[in-house]
C-alpha atoms as a PDB file:
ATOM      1  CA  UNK A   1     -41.424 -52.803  54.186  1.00  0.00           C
ATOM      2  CA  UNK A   2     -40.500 -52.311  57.678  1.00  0.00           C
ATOM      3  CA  UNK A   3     -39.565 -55.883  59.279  1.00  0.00           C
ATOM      4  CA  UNK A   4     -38.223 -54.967  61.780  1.00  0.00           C
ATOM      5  CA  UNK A   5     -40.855 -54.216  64.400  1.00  0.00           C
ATOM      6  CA  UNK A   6     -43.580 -56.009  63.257  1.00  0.00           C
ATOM      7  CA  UNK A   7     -45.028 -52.530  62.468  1.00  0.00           C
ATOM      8  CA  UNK A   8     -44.989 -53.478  58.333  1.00  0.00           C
ATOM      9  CA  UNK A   9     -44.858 -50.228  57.102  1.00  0.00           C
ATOM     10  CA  UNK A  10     -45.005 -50.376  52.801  1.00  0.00           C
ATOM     11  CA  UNK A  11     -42.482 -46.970  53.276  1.00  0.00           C
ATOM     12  CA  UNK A  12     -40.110 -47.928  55.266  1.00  0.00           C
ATOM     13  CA  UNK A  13     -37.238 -48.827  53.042  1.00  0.00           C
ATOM     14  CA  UNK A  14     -33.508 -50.900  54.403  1.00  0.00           C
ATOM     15  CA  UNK A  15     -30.604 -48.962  55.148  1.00  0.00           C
ATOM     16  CA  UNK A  16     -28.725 -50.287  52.200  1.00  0.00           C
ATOM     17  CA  UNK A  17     -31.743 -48.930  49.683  1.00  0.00           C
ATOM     18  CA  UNK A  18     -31.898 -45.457  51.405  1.00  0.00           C
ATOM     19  CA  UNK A  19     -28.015 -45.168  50.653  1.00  0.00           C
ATOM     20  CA  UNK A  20     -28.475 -45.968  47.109  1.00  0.00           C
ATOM     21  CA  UNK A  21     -30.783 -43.367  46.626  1.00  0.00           C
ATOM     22  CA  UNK A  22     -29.182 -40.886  48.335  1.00  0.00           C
ATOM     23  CA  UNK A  23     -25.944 -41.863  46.525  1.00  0.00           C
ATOM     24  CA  UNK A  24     -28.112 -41.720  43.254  1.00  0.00           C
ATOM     25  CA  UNK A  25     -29.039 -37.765  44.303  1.00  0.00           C
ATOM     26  CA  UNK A  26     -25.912 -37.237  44.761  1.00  0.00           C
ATOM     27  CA  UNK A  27     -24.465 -37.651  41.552  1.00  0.00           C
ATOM     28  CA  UNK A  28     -27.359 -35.748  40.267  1.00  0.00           C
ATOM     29  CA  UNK A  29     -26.802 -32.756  42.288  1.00  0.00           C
ATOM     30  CA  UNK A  30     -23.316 -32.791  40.958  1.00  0.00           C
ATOM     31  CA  UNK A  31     -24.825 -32.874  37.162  1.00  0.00           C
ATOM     32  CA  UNK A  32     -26.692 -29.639  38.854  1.00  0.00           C
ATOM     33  CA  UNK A  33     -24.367 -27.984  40.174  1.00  0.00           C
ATOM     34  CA  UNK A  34     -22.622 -27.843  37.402  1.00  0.00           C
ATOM     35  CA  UNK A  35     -24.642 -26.463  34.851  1.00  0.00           C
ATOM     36  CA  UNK A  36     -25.231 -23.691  37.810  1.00  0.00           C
ATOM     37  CA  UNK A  37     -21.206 -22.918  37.677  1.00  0.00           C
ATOM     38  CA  UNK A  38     -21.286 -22.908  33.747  1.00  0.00           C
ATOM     39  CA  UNK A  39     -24.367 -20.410  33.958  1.00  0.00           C
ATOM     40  CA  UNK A  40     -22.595 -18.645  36.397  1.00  0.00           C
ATOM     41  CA  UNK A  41     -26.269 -18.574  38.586  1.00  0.00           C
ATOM     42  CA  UNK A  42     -26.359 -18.911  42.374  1.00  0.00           C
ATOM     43  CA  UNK A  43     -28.639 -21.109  43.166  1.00  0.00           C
ATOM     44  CA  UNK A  44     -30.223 -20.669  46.748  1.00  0.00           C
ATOM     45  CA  UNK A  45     -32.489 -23.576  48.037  1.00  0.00           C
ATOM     46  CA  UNK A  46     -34.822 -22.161  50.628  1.00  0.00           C
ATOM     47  CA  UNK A  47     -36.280 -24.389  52.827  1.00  0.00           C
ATOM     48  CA  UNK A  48     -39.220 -23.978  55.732  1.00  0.00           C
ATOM     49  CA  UNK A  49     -42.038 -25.199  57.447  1.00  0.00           C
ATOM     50  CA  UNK A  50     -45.642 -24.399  55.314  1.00  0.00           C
ATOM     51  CA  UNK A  51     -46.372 -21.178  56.063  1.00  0.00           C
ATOM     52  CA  UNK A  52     -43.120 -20.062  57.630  1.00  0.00           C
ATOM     53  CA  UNK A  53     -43.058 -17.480  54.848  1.00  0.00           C
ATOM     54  CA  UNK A  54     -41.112 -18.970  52.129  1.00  0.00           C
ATOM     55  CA  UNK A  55     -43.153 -17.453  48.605  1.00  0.00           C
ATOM     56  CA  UNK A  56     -43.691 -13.760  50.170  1.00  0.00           C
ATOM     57  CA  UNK A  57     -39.713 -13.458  51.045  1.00  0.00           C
ATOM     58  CA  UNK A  58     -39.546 -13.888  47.193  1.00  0.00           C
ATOM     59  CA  UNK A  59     -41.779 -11.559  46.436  1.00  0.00           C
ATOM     60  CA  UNK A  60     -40.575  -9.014  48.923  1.00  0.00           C
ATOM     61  CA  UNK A  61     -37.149  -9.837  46.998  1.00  0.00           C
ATOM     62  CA  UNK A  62     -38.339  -9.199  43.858  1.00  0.00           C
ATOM     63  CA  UNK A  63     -40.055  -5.607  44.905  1.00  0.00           C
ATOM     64  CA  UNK A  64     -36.658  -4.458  46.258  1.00  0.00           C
ATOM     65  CA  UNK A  65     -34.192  -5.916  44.074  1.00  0.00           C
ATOM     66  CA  UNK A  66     -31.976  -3.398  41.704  1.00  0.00           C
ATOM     67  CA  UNK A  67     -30.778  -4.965  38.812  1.00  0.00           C
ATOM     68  CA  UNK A  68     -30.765  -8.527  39.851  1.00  0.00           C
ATOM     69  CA  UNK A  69     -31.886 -10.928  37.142  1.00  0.00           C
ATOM     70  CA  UNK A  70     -34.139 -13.760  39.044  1.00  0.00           C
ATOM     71  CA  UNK A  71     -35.556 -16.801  38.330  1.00  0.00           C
ATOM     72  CA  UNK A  72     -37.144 -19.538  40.698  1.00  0.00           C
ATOM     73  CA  UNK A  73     -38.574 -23.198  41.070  1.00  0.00           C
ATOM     74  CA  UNK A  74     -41.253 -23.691  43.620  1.00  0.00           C
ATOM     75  CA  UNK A  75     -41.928 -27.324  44.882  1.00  0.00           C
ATOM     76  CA  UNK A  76     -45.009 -27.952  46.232  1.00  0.00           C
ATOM     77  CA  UNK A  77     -46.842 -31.144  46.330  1.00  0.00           C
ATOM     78  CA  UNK A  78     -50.657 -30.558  44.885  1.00  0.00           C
ATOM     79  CA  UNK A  79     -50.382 -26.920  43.149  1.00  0.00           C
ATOM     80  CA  UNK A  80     -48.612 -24.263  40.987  1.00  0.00           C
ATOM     81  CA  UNK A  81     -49.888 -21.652  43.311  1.00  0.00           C
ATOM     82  CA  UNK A  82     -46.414 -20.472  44.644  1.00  0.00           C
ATOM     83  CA  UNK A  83     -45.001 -20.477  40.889  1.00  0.00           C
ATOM     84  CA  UNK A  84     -47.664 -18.292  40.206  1.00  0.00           C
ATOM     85  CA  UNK A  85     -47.354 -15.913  43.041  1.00  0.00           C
ATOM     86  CA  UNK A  86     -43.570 -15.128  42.043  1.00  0.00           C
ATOM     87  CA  UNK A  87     -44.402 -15.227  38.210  1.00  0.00           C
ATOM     88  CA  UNK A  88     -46.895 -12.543  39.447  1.00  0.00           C
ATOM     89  CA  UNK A  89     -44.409 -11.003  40.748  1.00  0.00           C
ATOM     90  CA  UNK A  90     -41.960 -10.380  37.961  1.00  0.00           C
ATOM     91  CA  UNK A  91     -39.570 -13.307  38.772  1.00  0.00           C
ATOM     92  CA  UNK A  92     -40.225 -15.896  36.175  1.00  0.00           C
ATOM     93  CA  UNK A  93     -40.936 -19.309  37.848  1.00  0.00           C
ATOM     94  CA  UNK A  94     -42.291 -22.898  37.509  1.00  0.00           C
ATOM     95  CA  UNK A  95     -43.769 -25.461  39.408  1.00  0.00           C
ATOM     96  CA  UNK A  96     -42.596 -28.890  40.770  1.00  0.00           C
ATOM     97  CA  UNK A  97     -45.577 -30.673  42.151  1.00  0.00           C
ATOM     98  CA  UNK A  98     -44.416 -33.764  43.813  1.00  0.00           C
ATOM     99  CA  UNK A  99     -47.445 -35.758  44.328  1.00  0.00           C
ATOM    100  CA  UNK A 100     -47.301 -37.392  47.719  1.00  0.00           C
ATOM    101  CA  UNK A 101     -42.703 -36.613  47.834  1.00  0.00           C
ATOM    102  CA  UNK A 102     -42.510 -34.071  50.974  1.00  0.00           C
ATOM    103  CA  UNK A 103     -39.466 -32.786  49.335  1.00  0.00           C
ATOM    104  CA  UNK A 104     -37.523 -32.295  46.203  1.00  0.00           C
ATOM    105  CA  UNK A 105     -34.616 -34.257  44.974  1.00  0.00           C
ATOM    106  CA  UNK A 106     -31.927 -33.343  42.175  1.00  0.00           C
ATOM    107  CA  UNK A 107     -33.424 -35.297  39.394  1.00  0.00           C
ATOM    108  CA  UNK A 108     -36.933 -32.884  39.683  1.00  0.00           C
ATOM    109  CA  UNK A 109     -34.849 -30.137  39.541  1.00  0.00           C
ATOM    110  CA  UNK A 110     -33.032 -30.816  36.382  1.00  0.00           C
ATOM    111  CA  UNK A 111     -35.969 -31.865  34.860  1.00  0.00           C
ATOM    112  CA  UNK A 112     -37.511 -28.733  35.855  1.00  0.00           C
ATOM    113  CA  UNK A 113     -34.372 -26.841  34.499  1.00  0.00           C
ATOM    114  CA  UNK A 114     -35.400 -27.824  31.142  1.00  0.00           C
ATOM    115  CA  UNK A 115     -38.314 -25.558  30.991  1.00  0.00           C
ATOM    116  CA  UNK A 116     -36.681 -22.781  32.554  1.00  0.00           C
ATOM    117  CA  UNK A 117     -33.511 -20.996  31.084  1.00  0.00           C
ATOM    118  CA  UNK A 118     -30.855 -20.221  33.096  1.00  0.00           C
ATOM    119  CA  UNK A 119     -28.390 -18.890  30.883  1.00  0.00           C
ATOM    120  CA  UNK A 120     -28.325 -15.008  31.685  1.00  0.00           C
ATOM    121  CA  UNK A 121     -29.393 -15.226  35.449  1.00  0.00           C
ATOM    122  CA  UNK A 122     -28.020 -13.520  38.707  1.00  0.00           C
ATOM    123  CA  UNK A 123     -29.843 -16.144  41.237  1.00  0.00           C
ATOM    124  CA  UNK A 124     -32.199 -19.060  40.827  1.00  0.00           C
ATOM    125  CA  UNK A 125     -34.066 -19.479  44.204  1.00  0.00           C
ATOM    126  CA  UNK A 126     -35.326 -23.012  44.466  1.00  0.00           C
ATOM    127  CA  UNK A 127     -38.575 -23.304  46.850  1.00  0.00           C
ATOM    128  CA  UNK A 128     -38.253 -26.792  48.300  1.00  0.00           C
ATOM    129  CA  UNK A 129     -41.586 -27.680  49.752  1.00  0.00           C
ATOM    130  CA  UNK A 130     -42.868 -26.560  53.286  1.00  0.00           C
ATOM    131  CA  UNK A 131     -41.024 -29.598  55.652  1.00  0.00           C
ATOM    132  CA  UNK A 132     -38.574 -29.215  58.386  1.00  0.00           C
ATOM    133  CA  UNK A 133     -36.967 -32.408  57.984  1.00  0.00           C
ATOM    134  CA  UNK A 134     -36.762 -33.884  54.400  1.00  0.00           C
ATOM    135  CA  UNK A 135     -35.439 -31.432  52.217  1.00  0.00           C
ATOM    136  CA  UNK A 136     -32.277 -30.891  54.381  1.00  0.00           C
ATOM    137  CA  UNK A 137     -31.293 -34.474  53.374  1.00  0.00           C
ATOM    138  CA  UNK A 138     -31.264 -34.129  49.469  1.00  0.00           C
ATOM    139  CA  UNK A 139     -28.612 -31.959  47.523  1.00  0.00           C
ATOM    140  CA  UNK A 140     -29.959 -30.391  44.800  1.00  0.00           C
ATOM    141  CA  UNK A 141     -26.287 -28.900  43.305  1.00  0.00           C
ATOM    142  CA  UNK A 142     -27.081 -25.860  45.168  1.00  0.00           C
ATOM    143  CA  UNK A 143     -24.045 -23.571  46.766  1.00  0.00           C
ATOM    144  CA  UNK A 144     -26.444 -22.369  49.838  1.00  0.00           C
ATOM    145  CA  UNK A 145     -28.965 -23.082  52.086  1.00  0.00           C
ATOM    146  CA  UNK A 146     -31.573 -21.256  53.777  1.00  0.00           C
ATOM    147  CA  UNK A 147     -34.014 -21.471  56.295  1.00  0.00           C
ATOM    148  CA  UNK A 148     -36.864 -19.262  56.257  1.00  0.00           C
ATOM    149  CA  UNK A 149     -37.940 -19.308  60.274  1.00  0.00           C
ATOM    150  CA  UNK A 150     -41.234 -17.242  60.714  1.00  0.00           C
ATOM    151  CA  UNK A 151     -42.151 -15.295  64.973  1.00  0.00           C
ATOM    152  CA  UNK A 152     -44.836 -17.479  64.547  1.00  0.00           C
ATOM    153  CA  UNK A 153     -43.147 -21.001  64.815  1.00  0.00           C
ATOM    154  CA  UNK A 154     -41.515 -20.528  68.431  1.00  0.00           C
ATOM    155  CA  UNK A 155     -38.234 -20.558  69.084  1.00  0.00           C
ATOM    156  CA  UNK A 156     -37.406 -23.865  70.007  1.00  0.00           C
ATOM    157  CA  UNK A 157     -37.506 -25.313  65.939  1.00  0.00           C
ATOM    158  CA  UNK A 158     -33.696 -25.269  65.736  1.00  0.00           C
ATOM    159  CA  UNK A 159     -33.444 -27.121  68.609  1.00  0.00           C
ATOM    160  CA  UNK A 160     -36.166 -29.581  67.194  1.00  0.00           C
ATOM    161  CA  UNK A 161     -35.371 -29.954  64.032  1.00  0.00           C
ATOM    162  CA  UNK A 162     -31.194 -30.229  64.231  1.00  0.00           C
ATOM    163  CA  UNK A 163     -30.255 -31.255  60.300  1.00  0.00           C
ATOM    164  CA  UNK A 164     -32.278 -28.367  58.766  1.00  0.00           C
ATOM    165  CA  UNK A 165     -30.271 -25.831  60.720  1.00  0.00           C
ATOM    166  CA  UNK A 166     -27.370 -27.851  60.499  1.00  0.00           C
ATOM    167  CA  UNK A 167     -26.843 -27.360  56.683  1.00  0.00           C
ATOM    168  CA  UNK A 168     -28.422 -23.628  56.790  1.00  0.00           C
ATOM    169  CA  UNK A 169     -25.843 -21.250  55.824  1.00  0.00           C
ATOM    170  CA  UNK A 170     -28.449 -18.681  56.753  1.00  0.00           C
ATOM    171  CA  UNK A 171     -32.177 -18.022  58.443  1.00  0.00           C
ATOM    172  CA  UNK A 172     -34.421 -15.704  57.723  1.00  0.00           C
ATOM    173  CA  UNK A 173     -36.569 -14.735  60.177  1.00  0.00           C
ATOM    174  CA  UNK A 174     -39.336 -13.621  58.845  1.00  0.00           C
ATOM    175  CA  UNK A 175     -43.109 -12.641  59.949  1.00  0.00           C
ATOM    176  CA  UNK A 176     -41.011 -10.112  62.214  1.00  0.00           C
ATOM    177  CA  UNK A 177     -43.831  -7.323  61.571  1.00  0.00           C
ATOM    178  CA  UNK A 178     -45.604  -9.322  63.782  1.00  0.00           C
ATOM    179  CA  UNK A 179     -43.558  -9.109  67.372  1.00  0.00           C
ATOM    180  CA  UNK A 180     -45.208  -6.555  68.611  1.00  0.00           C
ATOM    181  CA  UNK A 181     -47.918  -8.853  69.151  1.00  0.00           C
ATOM    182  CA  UNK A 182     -46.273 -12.126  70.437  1.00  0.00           C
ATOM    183  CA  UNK A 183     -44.576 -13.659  72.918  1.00  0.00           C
ATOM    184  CA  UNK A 184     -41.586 -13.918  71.165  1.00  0.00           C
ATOM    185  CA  UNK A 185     -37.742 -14.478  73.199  1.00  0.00           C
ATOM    186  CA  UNK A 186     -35.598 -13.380  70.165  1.00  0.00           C
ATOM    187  CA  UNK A 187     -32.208 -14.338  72.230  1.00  0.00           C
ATOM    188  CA  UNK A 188     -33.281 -17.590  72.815  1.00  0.00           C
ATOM    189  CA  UNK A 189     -33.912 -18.296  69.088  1.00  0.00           C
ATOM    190  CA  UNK A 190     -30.390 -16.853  68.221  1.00  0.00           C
ATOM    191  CA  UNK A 191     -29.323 -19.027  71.388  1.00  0.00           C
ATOM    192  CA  UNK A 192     -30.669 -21.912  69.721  1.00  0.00           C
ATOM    193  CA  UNK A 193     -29.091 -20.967  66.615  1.00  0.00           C
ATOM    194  CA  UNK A 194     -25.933 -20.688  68.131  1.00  0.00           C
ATOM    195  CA  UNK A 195     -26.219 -24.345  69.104  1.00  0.00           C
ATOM    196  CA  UNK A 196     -27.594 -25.895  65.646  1.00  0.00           C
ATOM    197  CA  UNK A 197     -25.022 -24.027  63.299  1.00  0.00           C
ATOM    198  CA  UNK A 198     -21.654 -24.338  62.786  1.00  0.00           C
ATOM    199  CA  UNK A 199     -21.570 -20.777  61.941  1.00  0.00           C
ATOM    200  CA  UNK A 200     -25.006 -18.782  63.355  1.00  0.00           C
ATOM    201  CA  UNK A 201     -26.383 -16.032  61.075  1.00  0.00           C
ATOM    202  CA  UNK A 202     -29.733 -14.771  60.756  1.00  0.00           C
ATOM    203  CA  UNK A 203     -31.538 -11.770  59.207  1.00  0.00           C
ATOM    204  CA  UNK A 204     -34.747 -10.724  60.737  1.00  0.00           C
ATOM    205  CA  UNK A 205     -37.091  -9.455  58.087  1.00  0.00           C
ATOM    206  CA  UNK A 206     -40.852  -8.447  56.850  1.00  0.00           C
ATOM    207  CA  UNK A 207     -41.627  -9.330  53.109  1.00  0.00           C
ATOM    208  CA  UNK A 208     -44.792  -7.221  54.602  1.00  0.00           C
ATOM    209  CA  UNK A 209     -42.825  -3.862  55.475  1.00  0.00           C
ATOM    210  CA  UNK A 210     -39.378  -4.974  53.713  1.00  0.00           C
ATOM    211  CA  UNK A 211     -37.320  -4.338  56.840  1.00  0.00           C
ATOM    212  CA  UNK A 212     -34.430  -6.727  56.726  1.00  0.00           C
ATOM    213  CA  UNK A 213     -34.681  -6.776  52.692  1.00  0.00           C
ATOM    214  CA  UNK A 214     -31.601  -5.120  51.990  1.00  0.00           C
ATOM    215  CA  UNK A 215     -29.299  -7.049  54.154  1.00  0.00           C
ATOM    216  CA  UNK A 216     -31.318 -10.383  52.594  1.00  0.00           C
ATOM    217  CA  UNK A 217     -29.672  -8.669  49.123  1.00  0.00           C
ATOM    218  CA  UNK A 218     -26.735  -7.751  50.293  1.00  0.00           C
ATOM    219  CA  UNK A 219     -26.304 -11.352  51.478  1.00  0.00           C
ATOM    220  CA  UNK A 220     -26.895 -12.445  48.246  1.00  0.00           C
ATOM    221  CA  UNK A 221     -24.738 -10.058  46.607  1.00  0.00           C
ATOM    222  CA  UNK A 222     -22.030 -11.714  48.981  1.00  0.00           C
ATOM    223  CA  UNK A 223     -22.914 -15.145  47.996  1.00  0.00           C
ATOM    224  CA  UNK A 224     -22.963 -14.121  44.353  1.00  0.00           C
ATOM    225  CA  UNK A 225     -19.093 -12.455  44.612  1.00  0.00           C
ATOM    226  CA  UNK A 226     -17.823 -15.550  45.983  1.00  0.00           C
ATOM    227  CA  UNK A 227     -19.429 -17.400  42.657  1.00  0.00           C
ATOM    228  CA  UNK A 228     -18.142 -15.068  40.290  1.00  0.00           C
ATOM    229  CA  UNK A 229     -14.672 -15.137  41.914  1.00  0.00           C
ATOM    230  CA  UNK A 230     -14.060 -19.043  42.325  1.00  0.00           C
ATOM    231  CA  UNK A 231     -15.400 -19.143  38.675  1.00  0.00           C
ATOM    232  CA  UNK A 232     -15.740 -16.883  35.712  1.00  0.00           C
ATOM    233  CA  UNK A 233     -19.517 -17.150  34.450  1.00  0.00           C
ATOM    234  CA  UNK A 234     -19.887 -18.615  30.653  1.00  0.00           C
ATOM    235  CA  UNK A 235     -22.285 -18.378  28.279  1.00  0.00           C
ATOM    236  CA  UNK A 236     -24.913 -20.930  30.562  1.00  0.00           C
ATOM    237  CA  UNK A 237     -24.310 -23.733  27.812  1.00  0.00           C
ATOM    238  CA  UNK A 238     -23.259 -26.743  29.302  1.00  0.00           C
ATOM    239  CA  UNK A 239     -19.650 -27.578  29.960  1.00  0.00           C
ATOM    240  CA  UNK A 240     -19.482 -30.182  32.711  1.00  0.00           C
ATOM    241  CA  UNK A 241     -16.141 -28.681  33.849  1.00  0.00           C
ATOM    242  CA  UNK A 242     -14.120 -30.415  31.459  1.00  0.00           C
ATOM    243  CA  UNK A 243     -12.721 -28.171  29.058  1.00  0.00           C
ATOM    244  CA  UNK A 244     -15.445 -28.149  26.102  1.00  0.00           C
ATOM    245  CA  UNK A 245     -19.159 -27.215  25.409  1.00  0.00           C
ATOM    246  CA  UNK A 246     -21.889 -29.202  24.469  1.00  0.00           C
ATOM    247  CA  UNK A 247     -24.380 -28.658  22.204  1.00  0.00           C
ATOM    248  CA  UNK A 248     -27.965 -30.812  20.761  1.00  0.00           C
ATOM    249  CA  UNK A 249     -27.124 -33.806  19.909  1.00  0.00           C
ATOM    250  CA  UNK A 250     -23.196 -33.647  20.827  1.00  0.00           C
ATOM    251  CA  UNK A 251     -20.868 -36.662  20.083  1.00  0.00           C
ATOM    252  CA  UNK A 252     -18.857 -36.474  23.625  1.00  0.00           C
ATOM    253  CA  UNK A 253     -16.035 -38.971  22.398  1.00  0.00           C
ATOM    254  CA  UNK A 254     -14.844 -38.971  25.964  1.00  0.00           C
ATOM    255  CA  UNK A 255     -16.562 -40.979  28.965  1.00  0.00           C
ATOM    256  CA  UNK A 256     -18.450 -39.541  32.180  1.00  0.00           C
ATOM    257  CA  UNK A 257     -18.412 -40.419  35.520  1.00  0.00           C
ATOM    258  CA  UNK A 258     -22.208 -41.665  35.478  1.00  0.00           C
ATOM    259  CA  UNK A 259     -24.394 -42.331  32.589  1.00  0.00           C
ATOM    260  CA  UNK A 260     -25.603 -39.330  30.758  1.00  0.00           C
ATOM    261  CA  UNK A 261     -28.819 -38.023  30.894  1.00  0.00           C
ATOM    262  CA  UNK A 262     -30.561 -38.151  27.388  1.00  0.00           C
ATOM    263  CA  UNK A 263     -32.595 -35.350  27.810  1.00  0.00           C
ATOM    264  CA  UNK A 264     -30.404 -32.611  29.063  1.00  0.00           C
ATOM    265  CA  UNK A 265     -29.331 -31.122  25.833  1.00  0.00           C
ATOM    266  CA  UNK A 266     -32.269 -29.317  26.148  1.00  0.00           C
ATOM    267  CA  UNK A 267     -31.002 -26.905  28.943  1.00  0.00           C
ATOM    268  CA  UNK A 268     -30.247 -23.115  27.434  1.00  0.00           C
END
């Protein structure tokens, strides 16, 4: 409770708190982000505003992809609608609904992970729920982030919004079918781009006509090559890095860093 103001807000949590969490994510994104490496799976969290476009860049992925073996999660706080959609799609998929959370955090995901193989896949998009602000604050153990940025938001949201673009290591911009009938300055979005990332980059695209797609893969193909050559993919069982496999019900006879999760034997 906020006591600082006199406002009293139940939400408002101290300083000290808020680091424990985040410290808490932390080491759970780590757990994540290494069952991705053992899988050998890029895993892409792809943040945005509601609406900005986030489900039908998926789908346009899915249409034009050759060979790619996908899989995604899809936050959202009241529905499985956008699971749906993709599963619809051909990219199998489930749902994190978050209740009242306006974001997700690593311990959804790897409970998430447990219905969802990963052994086998190329990329596992994770669709963090529709919030400009949140989601760029929690690490989920993913190795990049993007921003999907629809011509319908203005130009002005990386200015705005500073930490979402900050961590982006790329933005979509998508909707783009639709310039023709806006008012839309695209230099002074890749202006503002320039000034929110360390290192601009940005693909224009239409999951409606599936321009932009291919550079969208190709990016991916990119990401995917730097994966595969920092770390040969295994067989998606778990590993943690250290030298051995483990299976259901493993005696590890060694210690971790942070107390192990009971339930994630049951990742494949």
């Amino acid at each position: 409770m906020c006591t600082d103001c006199g406002c009293g807000d139940p939400d408002v949590v101290p300083l000290e708190v808020q680091g424990r969490i985040l410290s808490d994510n932390d080491e759970r994104a780590q757990h994540n982000r290494e069952h991705f490496a053992a899988a050998g799976v890029l895993a892409v969290n792809l943040m945005g505003s509601p609406g900005a476009g986030k489900t039908a860049i998926l789908e346009a992925t899915a249409r034009h992809q050759r060979g790619l073996r996908l899989a995604a999660l899809a936050g959202d706080l009241a529905t499985e609608r956008d699971a749906a959609r993709l599963e619809a799609a051909g990219i199998p998929a489930r749902a994190i609904t978050t209740g009242s959370a306006c974001h997700l955090d690593a311990k959804m995901v790897h409970h998430a992970l447990h219905a969802l193989p990963i052994a086998g896949l190329d990329v596992l998009f994770i669709e963090n729920v529709g919030n400009l602000v949140c989601p760029a604050v929690y690490d989920l153990g993913q190795a990049a982030n993007v921003v999907a940025l629809s011509v319908t938001e203005g130009e002005d949201k990386p200015l705005k919004y500073p930490t979402m673009f900050l961590k982006a290591d790329l933005v979509l911009l998508t909707k783009t079918d639709l310039l023709p009938h806006l008012d839309f300055d695209l230099a002074a979005v890749e202006d503002a781009l320039a000034r929110a990332m360390p290192e601009p980059r940005m693909i224009a695209v239409s999951a409606r006509t599936g321009a932009g797609v291919d550079a969208w893969l190709a990016w991916l193909a990119e990401r995917r090559a730097r994966l595969t050559s920092a770390a040969a993919p295994s067989d998606g069982r778990l590993h943690h890095g250290h030298g051995h496999v483990h299976g259901p019900g493993h005696d590890h006879g060694h210690a971790h860093a942070r107390p192990h999760d009971p339930d994630h034997d049951r990742h494949r």
